[in-house]
C-alpha atoms as a PDB file:
ATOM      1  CA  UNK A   1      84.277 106.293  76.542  1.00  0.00           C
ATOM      2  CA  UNK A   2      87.586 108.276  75.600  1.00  0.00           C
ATOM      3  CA  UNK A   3      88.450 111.006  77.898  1.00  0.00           C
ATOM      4  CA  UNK A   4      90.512 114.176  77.499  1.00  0.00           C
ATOM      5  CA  UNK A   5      91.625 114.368  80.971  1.00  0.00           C
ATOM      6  CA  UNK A   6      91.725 111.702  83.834  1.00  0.00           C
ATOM      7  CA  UNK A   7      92.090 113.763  87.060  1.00  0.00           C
ATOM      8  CA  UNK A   8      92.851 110.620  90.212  1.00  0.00           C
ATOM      9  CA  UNK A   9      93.156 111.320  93.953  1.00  0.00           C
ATOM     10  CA  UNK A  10      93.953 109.723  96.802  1.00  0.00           C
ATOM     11  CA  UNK A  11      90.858 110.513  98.370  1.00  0.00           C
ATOM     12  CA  UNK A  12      87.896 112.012  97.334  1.00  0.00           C
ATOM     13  CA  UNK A  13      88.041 115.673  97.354  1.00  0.00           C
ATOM     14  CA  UNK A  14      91.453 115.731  96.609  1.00  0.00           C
ATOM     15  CA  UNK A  15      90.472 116.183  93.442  1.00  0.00           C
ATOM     16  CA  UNK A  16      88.757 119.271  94.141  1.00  0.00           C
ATOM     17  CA  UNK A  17      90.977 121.212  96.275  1.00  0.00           C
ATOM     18  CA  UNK A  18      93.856 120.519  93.402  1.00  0.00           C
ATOM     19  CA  UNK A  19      92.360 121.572  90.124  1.00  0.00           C
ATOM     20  CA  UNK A  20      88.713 121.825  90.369  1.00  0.00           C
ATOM     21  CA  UNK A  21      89.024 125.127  88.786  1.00  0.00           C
ATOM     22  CA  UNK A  22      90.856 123.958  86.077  1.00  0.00           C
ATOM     23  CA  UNK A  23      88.761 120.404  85.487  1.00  0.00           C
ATOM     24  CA  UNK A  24      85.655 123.271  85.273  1.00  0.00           C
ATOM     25  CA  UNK A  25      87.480 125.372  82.853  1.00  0.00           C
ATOM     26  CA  UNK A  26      88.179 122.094  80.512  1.00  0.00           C
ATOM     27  CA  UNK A  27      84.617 121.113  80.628  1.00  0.00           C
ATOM     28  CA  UNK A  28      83.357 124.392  79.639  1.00  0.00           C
ATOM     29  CA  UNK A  29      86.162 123.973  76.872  1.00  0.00           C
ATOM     30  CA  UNK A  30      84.231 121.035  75.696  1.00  0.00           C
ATOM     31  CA  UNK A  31      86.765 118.262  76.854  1.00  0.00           C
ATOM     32  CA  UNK A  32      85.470 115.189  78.199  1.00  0.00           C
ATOM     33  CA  UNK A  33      86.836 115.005  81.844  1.00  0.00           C
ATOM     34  CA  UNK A  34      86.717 111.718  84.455  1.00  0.00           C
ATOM     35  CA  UNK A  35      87.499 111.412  88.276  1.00  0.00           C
ATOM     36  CA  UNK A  36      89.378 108.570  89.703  1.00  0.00           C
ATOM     37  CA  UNK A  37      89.377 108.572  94.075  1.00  0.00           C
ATOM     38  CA  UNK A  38      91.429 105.497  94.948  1.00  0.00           C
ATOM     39  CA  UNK A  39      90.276 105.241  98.475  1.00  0.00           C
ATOM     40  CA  UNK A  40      87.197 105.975 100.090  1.00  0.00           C
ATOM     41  CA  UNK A  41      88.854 108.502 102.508  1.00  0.00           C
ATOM     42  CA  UNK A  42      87.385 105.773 105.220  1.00  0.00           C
ATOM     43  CA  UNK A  43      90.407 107.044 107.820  1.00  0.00           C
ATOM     44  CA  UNK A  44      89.244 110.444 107.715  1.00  0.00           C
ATOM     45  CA  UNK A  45      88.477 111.906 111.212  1.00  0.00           C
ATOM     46  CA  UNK A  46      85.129 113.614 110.156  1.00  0.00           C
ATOM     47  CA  UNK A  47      82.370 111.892 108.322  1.00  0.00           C
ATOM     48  CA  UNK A  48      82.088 108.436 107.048  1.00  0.00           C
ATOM     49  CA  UNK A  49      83.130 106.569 103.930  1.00  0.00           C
ATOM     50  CA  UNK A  50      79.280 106.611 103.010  1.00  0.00           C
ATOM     51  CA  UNK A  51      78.967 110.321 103.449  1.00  0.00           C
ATOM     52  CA  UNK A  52      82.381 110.509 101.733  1.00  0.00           C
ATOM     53  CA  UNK A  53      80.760 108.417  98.509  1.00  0.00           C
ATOM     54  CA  UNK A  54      77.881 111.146  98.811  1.00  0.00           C
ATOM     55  CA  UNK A  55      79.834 113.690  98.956  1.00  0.00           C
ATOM     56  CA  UNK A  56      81.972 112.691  95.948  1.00  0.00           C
ATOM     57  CA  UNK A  57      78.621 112.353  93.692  1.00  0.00           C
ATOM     58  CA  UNK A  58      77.714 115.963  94.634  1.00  0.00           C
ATOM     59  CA  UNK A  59      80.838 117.479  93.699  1.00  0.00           C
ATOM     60  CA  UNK A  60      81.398 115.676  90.382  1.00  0.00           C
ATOM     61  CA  UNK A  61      77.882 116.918  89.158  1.00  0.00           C
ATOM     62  CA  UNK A  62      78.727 120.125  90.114  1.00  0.00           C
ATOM     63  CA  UNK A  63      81.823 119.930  88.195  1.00  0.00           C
ATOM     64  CA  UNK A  64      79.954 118.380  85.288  1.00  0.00           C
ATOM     65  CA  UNK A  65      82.403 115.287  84.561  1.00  0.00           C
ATOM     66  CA  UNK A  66      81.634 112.305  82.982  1.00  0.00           C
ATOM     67  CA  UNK A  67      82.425 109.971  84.766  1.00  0.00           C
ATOM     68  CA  UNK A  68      83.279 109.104  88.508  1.00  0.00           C
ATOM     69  CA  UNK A  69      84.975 105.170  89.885  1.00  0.00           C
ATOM     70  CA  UNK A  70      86.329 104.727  93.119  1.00  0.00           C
ATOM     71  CA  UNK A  71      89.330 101.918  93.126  1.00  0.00           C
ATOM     72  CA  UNK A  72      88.427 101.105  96.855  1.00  0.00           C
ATOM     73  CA  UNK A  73      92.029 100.639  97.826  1.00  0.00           C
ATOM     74  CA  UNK A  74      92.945 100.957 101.190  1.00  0.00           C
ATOM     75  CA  UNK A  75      92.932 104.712 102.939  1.00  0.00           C
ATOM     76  CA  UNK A  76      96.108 104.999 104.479  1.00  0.00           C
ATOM     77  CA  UNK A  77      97.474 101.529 103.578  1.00  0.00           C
ATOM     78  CA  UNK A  78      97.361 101.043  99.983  1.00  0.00           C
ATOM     79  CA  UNK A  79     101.028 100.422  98.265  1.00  0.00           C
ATOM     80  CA  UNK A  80     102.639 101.237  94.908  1.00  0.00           C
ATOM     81  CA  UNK A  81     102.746  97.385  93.644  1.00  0.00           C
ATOM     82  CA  UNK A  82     102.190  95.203  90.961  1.00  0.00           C
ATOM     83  CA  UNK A  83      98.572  94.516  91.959  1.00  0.00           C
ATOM     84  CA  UNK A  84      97.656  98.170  92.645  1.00  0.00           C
ATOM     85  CA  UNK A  85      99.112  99.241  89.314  1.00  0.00           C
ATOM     86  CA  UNK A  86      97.344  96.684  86.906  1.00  0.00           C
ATOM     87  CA  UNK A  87      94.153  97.347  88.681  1.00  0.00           C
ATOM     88  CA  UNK A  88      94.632 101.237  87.864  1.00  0.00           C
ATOM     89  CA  UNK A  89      96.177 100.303  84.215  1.00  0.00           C
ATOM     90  CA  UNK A  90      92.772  98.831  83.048  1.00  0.00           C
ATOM     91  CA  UNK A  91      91.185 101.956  84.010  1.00  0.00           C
ATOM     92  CA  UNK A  92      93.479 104.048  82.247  1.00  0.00           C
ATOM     93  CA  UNK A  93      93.370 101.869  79.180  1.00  0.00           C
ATOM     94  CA  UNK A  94      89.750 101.634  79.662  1.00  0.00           C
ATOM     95  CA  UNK A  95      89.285 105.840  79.265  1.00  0.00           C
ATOM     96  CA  UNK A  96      92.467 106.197  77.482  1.00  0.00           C
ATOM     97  CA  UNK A  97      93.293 110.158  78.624  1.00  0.00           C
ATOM     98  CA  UNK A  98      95.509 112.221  76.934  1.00  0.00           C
ATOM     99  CA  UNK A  99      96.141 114.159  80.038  1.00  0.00           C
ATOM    100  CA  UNK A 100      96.462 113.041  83.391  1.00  0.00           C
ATOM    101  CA  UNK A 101      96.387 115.198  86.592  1.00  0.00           C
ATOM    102  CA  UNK A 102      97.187 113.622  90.026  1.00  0.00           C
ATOM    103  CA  UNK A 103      98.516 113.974  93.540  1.00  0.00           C
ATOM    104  CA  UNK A 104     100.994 116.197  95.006  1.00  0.00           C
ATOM    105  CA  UNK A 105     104.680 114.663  94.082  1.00  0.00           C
ATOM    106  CA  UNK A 106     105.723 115.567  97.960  1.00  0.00           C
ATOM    107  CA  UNK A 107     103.256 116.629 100.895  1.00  0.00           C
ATOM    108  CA  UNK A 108     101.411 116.572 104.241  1.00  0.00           C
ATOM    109  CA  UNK A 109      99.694 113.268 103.781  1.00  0.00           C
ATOM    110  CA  UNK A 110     101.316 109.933 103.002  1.00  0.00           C
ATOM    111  CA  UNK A 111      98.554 108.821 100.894  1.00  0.00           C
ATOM    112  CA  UNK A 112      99.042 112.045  98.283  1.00  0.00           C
ATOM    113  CA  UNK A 113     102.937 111.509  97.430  1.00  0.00           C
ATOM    114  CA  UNK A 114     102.051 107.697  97.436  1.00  0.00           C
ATOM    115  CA  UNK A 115      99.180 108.133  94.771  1.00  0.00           C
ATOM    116  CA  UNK A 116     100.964 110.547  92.593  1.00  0.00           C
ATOM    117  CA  UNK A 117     103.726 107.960  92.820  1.00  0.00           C
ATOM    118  CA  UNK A 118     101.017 104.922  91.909  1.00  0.00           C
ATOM    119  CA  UNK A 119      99.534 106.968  89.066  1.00  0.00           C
ATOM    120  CA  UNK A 120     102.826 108.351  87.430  1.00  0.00           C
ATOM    121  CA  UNK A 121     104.176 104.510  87.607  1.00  0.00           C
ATOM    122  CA  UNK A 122     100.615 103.135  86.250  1.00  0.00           C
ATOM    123  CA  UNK A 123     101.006 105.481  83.373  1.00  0.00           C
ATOM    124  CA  UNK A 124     103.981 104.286  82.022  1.00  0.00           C
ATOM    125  CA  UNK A 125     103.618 100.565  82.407  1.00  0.00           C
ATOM    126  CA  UNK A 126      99.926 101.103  80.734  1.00  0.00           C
ATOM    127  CA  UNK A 127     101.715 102.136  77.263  1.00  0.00           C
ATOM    128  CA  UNK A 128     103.488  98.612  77.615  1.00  0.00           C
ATOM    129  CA  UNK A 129     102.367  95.900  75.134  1.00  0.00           C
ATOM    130  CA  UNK A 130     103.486  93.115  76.734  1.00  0.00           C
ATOM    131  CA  UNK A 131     101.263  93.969  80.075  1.00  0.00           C
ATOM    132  CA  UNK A 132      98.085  92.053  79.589  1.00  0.00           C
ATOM    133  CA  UNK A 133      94.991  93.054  80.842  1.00  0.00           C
ATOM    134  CA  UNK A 134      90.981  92.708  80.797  1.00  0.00           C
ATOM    135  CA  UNK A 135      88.591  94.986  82.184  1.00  0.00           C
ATOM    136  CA  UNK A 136      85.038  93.571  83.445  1.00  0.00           C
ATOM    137  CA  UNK A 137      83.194  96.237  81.111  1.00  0.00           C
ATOM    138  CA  UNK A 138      85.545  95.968  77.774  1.00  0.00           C
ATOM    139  CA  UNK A 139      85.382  92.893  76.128  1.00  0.00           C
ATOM    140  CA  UNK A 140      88.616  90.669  75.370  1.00  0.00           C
ATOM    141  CA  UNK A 141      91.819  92.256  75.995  1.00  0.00           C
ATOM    142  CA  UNK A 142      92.898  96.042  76.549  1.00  0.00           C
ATOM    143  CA  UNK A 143      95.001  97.743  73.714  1.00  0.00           C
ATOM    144  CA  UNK A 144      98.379  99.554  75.614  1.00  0.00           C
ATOM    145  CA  UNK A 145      97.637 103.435  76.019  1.00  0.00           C
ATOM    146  CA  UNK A 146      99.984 105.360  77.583  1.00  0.00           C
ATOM    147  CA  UNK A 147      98.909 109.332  78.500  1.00  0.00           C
ATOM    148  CA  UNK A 148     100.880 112.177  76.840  1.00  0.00           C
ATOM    149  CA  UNK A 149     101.168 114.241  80.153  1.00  0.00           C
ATOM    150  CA  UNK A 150     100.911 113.423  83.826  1.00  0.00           C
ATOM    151  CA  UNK A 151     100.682 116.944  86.002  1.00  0.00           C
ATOM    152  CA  UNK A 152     100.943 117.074  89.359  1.00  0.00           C
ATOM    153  CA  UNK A 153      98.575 119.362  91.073  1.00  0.00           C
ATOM    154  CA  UNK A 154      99.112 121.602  94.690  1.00  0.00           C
ATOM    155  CA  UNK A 155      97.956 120.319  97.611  1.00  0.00           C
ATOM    156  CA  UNK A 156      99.200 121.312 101.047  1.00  0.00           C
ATOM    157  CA  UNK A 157     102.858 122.384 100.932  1.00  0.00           C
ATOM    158  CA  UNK A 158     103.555 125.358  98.480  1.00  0.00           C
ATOM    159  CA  UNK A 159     105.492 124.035  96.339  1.00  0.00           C
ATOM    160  CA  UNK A 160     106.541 126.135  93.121  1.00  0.00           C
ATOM    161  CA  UNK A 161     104.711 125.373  89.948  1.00  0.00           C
ATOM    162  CA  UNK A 162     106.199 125.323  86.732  1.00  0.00           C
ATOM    163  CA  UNK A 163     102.959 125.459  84.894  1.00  0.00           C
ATOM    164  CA  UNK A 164     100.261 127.463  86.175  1.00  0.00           C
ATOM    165  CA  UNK A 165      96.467 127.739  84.408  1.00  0.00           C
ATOM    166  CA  UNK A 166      94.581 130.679  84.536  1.00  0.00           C
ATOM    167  CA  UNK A 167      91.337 130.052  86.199  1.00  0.00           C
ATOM    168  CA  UNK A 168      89.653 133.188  86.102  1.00  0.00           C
ATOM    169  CA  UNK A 169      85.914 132.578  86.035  1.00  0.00           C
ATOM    170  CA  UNK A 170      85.878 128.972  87.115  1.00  0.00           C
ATOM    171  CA  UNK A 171      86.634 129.420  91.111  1.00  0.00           C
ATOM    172  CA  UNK A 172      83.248 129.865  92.317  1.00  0.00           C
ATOM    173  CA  UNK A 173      82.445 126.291  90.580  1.00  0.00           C
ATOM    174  CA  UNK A 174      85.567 124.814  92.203  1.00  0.00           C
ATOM    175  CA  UNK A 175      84.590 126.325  95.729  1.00  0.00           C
ATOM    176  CA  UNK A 176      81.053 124.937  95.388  1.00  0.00           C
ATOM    177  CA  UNK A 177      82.699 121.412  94.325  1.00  0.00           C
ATOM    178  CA  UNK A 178      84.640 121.640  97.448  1.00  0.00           C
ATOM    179  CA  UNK A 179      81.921 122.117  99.250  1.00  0.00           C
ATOM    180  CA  UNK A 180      80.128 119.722  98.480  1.00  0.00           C
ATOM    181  CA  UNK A 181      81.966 118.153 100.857  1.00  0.00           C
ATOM    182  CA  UNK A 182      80.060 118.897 103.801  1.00  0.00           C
ATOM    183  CA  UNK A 183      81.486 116.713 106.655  1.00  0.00           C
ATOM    184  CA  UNK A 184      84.810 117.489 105.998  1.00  0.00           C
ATOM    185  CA  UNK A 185      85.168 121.475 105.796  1.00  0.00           C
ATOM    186  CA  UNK A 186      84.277 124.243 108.006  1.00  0.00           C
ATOM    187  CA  UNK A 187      80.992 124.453 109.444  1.00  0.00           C
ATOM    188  CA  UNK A 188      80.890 126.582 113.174  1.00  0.00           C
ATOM    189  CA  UNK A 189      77.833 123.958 114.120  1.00  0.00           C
ATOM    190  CA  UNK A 190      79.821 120.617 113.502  1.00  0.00           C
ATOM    191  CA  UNK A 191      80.116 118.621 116.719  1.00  0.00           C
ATOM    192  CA  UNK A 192      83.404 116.508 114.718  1.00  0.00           C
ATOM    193  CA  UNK A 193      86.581 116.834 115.638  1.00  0.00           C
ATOM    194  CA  UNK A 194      88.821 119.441 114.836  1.00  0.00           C
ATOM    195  CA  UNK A 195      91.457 118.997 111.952  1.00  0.00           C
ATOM    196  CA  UNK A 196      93.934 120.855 109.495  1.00  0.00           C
ATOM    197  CA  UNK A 197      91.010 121.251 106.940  1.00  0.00           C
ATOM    198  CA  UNK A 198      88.359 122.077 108.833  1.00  0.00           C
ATOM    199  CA  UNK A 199      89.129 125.713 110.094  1.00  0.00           C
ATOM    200  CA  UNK A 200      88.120 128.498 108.533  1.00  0.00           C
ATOM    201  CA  UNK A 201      91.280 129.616 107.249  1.00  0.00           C
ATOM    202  CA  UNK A 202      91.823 126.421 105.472  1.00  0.00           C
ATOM    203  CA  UNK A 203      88.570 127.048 103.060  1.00  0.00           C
ATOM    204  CA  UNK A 204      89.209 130.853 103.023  1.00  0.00           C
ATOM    205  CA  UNK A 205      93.415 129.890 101.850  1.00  0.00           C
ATOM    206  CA  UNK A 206      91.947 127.786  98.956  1.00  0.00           C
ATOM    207  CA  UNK A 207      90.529 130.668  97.571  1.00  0.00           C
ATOM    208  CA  UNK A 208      93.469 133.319  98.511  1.00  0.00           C
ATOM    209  CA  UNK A 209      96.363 130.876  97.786  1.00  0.00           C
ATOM    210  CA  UNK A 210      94.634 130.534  93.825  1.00  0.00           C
ATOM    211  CA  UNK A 211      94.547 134.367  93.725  1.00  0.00           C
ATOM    212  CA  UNK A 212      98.256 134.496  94.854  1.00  0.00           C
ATOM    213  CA  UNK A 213      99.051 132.480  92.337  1.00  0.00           C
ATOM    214  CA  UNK A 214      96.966 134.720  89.467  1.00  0.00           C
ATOM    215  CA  UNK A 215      98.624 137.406  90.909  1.00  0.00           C
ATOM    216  CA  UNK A 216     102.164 136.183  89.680  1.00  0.00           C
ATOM    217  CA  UNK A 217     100.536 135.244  86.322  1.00  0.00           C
ATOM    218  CA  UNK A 218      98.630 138.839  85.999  1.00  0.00           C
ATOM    219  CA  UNK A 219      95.421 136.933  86.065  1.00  0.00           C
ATOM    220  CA  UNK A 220      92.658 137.025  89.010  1.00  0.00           C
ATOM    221  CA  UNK A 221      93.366 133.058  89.605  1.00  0.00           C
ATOM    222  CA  UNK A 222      94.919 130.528  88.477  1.00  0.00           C
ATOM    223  CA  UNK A 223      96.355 126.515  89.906  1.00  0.00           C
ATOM    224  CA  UNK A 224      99.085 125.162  89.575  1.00  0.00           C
ATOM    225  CA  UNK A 225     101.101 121.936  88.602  1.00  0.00           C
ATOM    226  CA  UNK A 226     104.311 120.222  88.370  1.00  0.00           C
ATOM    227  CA  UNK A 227     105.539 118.177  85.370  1.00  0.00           C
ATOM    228  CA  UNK A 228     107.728 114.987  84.692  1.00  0.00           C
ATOM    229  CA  UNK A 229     109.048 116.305  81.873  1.00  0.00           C
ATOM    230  CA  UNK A 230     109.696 119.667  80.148  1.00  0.00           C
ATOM    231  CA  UNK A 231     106.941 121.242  78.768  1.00  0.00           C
ATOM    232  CA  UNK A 232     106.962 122.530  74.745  1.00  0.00           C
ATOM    233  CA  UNK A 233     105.972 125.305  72.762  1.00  0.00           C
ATOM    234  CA  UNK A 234     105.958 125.770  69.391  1.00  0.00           C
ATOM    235  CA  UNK A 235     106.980 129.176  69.685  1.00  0.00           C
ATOM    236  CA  UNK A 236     108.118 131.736  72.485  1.00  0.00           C
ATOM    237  CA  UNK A 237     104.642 133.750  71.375  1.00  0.00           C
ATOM    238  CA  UNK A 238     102.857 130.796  72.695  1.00  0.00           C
ATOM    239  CA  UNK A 239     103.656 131.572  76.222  1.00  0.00           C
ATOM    240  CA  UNK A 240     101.502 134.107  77.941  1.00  0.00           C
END
């Protein structure tokens, strides 16, 4: 299966909180969009990997992608090597995306700069022709793809976009995707611990920090993304 966009986290619901909106708005665009979690979020303070895993299925059929794969490397541990990259190169050669949307270049937690850091690296060497590799569900060996464009979505720290999608229409999907993740957000009857995500005002900012950024747009919402390399245009009309 070829997909338009391959949208990879760190951790499950990453994902979500980064450009659910604009994964939605794709979909209802007709492009075929996948979900790659590399971990199982199995460090995370509330829930379980298990409930995690549940949780991810929920909120990818509420986004409506097409397909789903956890990598199963290690939450908190896994490195940017050789043997983290191939395994994430016959993926991407596997869907061959045009676009790919990943992790926060800088932020909060280790794991996000580290996996935008994996995938960005991943990309490249995948459009190499003398990396060799087989994938258990493609028969003999994978043809090189390499994406056209790797964006890197928001995540904790506010750091400034230089593209920004208007998402008008499609935040009540992301919100629902988001929470689908019921173990990990706010909920006033949880007995779990407390943590940065689970307040209140962390659900309530997802919502206000995407009409901040529609604001500065003069749209009702919109996310936003860094690039690793300057964006075109055919012509200064183009830009809105």
């Amino acid at each position: 299966m070829k997909l338009d966009i391959l949208a990879i986290g760190a951790h499950p619901d990453d994902v979500e909180l980064g450009c659910g909106a604009t994964i939605a708005k794709e979909i209802a665009n007709g492009k075929k969009v996948g979900i790659i979690d590399l971990t199982r979020g199995e460090l995370g303070t509330r829930g379980t990997a298990e409930t995690r895993d549940e949780e991810a299925t929920d909120a990818a059929n509420i986004l409506g992608v097409s397909v789903r794969i956890n990598m199963g490397f290690a939450d908190g541990f896994f490195v940017n090597d050789k043997q983290h990259q191939i395994e994430l190169i016959k993926e991407i050669r596997k869907y061959r995306p045009e676009i790919v949307l990943c992790n926060a270049i800088e932020d909060r937690h280790i794991d996000h700069g580290r996996g935008s850091k994996l995938v960005s690296d991943a990309c490249f060497l995948s459009g190499l022709v003398k990396i060799d590799t087989k994938h258990d569900d493609v028969d003999g060996w994978q043809d090189p793809w390499r994406p056209k464009f790797v964006y890197h979505y928001i995540q904790w720290k506010n750091l400034e976009p230089e593209i920004a999608v208007d998402v008008t229409g499609f935040i009540d999907k992301k919100m629902a995707a988001v929470l689908a993740y019921k173990t990990q957000f706010f909920d006033p009857d949880s007995k779990e611990p407390e943590t940065p995500i689970s307040s209140k005002n962390f659900t309530d900012s997802i919502k206000y920090r995407a009409r901040d950024l529609g604001r500065l747009i003069g749209t009702e919402y919109a996310e936003g993304f860094t690039v690793e390399r300057y964006p075109a245009v055919d012509s200064l009309f183009d830009l809105k």
